[in-house]
C-alpha atoms as a PDB file:
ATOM      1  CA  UNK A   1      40.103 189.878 109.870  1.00  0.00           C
ATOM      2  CA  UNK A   2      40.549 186.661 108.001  1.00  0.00           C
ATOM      3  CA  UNK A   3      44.025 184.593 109.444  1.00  0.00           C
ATOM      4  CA  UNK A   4      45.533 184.056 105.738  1.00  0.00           C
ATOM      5  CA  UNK A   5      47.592 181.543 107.217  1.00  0.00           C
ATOM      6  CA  UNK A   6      44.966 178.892 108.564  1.00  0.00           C
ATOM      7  CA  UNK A   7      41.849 179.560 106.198  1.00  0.00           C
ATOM      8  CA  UNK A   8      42.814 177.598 103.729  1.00  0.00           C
ATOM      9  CA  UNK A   9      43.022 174.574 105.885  1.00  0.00           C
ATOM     10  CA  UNK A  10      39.444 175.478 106.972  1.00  0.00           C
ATOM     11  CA  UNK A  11      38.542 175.302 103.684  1.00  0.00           C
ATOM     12  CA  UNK A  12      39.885 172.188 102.988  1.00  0.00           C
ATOM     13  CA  UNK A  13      38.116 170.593 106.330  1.00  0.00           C
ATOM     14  CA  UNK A  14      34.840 172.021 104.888  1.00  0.00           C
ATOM     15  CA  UNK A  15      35.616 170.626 101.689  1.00  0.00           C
ATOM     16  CA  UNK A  16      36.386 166.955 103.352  1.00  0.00           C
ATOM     17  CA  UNK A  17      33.040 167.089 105.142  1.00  0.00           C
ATOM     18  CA  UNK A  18      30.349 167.976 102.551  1.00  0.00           C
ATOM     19  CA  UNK A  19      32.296 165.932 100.033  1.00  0.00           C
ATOM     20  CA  UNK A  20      32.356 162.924 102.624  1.00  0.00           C
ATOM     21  CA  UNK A  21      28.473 164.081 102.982  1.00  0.00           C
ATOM     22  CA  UNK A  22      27.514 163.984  99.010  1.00  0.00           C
ATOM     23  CA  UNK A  23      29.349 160.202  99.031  1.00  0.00           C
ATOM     24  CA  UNK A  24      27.244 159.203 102.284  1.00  0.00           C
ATOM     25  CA  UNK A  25      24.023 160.324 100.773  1.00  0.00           C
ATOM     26  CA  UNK A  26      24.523 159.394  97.350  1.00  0.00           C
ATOM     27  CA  UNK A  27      26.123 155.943  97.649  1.00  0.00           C
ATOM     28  CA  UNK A  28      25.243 154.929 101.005  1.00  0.00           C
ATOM     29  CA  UNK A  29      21.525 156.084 101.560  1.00  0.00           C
ATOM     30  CA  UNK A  30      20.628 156.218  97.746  1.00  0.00           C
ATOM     31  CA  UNK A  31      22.129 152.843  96.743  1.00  0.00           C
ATOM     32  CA  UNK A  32      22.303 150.428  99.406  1.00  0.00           C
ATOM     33  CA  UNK A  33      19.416 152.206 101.846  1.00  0.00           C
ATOM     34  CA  UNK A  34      16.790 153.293  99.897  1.00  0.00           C
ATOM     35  CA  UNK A  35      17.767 151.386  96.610  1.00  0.00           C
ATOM     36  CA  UNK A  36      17.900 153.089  93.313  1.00  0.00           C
ATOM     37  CA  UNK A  37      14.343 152.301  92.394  1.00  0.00           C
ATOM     38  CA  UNK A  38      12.916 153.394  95.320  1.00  0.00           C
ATOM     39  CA  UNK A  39      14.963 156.613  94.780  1.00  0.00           C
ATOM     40  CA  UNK A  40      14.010 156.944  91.098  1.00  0.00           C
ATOM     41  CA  UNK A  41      10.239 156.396  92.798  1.00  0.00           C
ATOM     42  CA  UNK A  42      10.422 159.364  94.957  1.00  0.00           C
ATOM     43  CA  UNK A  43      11.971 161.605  92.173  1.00  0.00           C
ATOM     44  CA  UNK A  44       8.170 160.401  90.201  1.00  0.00           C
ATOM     45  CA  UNK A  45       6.700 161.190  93.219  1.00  0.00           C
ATOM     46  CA  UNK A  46       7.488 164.710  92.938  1.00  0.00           C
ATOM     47  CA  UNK A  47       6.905 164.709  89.073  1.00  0.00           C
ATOM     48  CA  UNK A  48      10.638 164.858  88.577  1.00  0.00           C
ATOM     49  CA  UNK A  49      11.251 163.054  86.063  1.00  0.00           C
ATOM     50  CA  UNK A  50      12.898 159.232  87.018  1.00  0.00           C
ATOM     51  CA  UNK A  51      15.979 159.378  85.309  1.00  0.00           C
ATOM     52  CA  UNK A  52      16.920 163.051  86.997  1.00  0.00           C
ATOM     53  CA  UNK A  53      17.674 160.817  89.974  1.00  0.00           C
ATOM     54  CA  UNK A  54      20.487 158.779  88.626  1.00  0.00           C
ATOM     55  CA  UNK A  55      21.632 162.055  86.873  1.00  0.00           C
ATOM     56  CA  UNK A  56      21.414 163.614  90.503  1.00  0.00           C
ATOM     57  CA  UNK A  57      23.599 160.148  92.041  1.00  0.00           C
ATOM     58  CA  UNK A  58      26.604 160.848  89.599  1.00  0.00           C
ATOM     59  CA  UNK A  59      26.285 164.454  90.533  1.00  0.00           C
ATOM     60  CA  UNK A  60      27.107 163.805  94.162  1.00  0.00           C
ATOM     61  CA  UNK A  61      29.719 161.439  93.094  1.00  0.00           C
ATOM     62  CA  UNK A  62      31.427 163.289  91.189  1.00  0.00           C
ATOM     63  CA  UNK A  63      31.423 166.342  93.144  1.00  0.00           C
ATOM     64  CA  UNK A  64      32.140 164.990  96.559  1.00  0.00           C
ATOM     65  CA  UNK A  65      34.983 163.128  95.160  1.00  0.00           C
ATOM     66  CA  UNK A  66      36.455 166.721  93.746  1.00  0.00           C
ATOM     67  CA  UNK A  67      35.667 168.269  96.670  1.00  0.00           C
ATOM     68  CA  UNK A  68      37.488 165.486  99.013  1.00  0.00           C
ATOM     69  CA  UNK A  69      40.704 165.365  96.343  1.00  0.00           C
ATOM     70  CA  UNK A  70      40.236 169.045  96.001  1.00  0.00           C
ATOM     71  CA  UNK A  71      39.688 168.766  92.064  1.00  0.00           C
ATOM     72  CA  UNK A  72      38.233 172.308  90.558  1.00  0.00           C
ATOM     73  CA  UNK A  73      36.643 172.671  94.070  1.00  0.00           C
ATOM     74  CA  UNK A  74      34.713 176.001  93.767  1.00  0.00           C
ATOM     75  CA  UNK A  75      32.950 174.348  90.736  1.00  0.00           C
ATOM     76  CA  UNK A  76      32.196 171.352  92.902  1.00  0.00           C
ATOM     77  CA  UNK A  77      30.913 172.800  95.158  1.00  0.00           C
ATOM     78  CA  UNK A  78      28.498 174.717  92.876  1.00  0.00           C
ATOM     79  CA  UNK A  79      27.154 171.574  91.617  1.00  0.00           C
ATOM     80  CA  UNK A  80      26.461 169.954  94.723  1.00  0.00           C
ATOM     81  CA  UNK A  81      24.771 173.372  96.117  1.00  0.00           C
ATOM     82  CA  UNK A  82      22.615 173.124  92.844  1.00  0.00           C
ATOM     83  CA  UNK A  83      22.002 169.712  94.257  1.00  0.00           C
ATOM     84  CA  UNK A  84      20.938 170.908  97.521  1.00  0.00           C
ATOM     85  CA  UNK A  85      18.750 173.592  96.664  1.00  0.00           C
ATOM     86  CA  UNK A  86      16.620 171.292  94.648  1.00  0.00           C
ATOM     87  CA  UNK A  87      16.388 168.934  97.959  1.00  0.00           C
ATOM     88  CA  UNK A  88      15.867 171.694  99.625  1.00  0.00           C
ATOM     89  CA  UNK A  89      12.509 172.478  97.285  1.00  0.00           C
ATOM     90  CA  UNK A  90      11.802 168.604  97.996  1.00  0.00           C
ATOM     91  CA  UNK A  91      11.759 168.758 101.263  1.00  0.00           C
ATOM     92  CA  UNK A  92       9.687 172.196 101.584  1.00  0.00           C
ATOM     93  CA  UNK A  93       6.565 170.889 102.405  1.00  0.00           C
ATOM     94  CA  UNK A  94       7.773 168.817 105.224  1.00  0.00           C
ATOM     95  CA  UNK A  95       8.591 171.888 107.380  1.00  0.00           C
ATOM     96  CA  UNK A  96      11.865 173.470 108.931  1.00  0.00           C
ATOM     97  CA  UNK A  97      13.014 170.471 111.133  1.00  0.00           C
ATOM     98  CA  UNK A  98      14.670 167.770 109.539  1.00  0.00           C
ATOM     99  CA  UNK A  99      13.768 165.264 112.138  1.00  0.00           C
ATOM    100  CA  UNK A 100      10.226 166.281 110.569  1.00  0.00           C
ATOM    101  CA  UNK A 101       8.146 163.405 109.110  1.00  0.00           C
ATOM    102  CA  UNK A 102      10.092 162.845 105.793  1.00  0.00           C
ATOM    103  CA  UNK A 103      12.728 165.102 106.419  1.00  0.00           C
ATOM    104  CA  UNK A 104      12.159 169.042 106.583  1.00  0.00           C
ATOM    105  CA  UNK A 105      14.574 171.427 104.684  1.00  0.00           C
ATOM    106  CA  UNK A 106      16.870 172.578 107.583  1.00  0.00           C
ATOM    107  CA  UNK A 107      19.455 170.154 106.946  1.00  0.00           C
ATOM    108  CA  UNK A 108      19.541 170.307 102.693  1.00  0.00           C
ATOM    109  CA  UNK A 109      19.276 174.077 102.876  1.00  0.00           C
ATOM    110  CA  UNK A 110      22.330 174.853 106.066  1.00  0.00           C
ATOM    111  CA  UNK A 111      24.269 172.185 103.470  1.00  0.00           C
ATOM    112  CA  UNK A 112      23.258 173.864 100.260  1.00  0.00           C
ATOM    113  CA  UNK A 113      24.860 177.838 101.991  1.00  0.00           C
ATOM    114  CA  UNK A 114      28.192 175.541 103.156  1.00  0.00           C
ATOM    115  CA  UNK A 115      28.362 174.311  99.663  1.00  0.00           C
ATOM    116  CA  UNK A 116      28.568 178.468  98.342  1.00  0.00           C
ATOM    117  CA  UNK A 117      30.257 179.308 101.129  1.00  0.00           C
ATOM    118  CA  UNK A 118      33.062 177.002  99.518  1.00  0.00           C
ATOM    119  CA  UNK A 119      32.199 178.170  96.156  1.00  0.00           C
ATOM    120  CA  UNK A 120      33.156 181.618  97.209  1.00  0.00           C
ATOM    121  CA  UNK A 121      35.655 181.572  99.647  1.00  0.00           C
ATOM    122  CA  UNK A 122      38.096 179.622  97.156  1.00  0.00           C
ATOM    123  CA  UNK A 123      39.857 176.713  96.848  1.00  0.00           C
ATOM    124  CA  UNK A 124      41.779 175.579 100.257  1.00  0.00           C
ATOM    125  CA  UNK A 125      44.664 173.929 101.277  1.00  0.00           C
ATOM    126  CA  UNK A 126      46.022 170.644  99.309  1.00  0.00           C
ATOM    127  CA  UNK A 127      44.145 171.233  95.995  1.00  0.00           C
ATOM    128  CA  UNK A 128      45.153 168.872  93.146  1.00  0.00           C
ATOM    129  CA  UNK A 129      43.542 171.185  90.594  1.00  0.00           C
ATOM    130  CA  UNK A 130      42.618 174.457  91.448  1.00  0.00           C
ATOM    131  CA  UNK A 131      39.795 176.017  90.024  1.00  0.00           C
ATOM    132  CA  UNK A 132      40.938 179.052  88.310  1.00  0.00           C
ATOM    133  CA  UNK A 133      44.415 179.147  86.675  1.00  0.00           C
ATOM    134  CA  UNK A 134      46.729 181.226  88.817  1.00  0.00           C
ATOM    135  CA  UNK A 135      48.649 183.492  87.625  1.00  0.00           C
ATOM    136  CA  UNK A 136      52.007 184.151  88.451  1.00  0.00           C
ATOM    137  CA  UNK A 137      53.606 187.193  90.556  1.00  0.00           C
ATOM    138  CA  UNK A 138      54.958 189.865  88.722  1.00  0.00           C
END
């Protein structure tokens, strides 16, 4: 049985933590640590192309801050799990443990299910903008 009364406040700590996560990877170990070229150089690396990875920065950005401020969370939360999967792929080869020599896909993947898990559970507790209009009680 789901407690109706304190779910949504687990929701909104799950939403503070991968949306503090997306900002800490993005801006932190994409910008400052790795630098955007080198980032842009891994994305070639892979045969992404090199401009996917600053289209992949603002991504995070954007949806960590919604998730965090609880703007249109459930759709936030899809785009970072789109995110995810996709590092997921990237870090495939490098096996299961992230500790792994360049990072295996444990981490990127467990984040990627949190990120639906969001999606589908619904909005949380203290949401500016929910993500579907409510409608009102008859």
């Amino acid at each position: 049985m789901i407690d109706t009364k304190l779910a949504p406040y687990g929701i909104l700590l799950l939403r503070i933590l991968t949306g503090v996560a997306l900002l800490a990877h993005s801006l932190y170990l994409k910008v400052f640590v790795l630098t955007m070229p080198a980032t842009v150089g891994f994305f070639q690396s892979l045969g992404l192309p090199g401009p996917l990875a600053w289209a992949i920065l603002f991504i995070e950005i954007i949806a960590g801050t919604m998730l965090i401020f609880g703007i249109k969370p459930r759709f936030a939360a899809l785009a970072g799990a789109v995110v995810l999967l996709g590092a997921t792929w990237a870090h495939s080869g490098n096996g299961w443990e992230f500790s792994s020599a360049g990072g295996g896909w444990e981490y990127p993947f467990f984040w990627c299910l949190a990120l639906i898990a969001i999606a589908l559970i619904g909005d949380g507790a203290h949401t500016l903008v929910p993500s579907f209009r409510q409608s009102l009680p008859k």
